[in-house]
N, C-alpha and C. Protein backbone atom coordinates (compact mmCIF):
# COMPACT_ATOMS: atom_id res chain seq x y z
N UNK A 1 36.94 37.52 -63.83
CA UNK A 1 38.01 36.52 -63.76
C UNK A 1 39.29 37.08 -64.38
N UNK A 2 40.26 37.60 -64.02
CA UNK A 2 41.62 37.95 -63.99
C UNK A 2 42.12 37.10 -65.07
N UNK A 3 42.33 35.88 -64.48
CA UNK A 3 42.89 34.79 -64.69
C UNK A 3 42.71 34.24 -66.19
N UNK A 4 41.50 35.06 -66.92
CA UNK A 4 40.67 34.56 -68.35
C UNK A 4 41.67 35.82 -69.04
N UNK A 5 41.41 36.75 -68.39
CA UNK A 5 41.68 38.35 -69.25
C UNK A 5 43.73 38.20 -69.38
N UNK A 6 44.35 37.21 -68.80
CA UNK A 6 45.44 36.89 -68.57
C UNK A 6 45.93 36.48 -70.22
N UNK A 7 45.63 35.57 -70.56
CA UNK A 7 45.38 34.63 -72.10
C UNK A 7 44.47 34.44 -72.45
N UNK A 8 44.41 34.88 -74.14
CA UNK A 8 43.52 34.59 -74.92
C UNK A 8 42.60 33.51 -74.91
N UNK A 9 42.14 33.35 -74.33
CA UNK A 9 40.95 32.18 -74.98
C UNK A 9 40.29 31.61 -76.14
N UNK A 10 40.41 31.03 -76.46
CA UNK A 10 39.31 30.80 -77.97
C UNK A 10 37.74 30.04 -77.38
N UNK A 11 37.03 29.83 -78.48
CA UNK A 11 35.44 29.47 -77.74
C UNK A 11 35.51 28.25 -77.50
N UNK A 12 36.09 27.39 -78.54
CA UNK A 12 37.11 26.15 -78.07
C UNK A 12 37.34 25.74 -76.95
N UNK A 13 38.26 26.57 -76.40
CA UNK A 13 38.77 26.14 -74.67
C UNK A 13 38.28 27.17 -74.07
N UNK A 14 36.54 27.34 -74.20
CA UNK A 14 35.97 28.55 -73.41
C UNK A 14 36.03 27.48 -72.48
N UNK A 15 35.52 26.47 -71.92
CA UNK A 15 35.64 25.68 -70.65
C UNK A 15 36.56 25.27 -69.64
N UNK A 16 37.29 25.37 -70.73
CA UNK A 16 38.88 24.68 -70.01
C UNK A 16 39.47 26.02 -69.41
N UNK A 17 39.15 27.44 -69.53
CA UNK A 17 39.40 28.47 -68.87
C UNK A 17 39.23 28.21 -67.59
N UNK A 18 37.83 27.48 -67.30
CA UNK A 18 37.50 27.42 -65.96
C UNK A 18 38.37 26.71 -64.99
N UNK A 19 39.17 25.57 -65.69
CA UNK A 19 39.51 24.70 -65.41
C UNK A 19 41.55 25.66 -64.85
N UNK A 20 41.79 26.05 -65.79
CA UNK A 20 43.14 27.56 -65.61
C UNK A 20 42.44 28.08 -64.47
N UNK A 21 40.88 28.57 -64.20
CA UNK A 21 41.36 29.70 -63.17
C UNK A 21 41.43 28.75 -61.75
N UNK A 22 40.86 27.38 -61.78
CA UNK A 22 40.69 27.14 -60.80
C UNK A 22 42.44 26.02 -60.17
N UNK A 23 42.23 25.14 -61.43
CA UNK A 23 43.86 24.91 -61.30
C UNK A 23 44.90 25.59 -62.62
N UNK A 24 45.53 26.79 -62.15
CA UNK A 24 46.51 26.98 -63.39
C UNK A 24 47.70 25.94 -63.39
N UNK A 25 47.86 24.94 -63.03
CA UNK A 25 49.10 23.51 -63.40
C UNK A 25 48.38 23.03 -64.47
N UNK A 26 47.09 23.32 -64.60
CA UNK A 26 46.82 22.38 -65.99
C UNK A 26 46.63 23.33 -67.34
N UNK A 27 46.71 24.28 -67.00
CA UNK A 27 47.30 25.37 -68.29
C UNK A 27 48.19 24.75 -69.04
């Protein structure tokens, strides 16, 4: 996933990553 390796993540919003790669408007 590109889109993860883009911004940091924390383990926190390890889920909500999914949520960036699939819609990034809710980044």
């Amino acid at each position: 996933m590109d889109c993860v390796k883009r911004r940091s993540f924390s383990i926190l919003i390890r889920y909500r990553m999914v949520e960036c790669c699939v819609k990034p408007e809710a980044c």
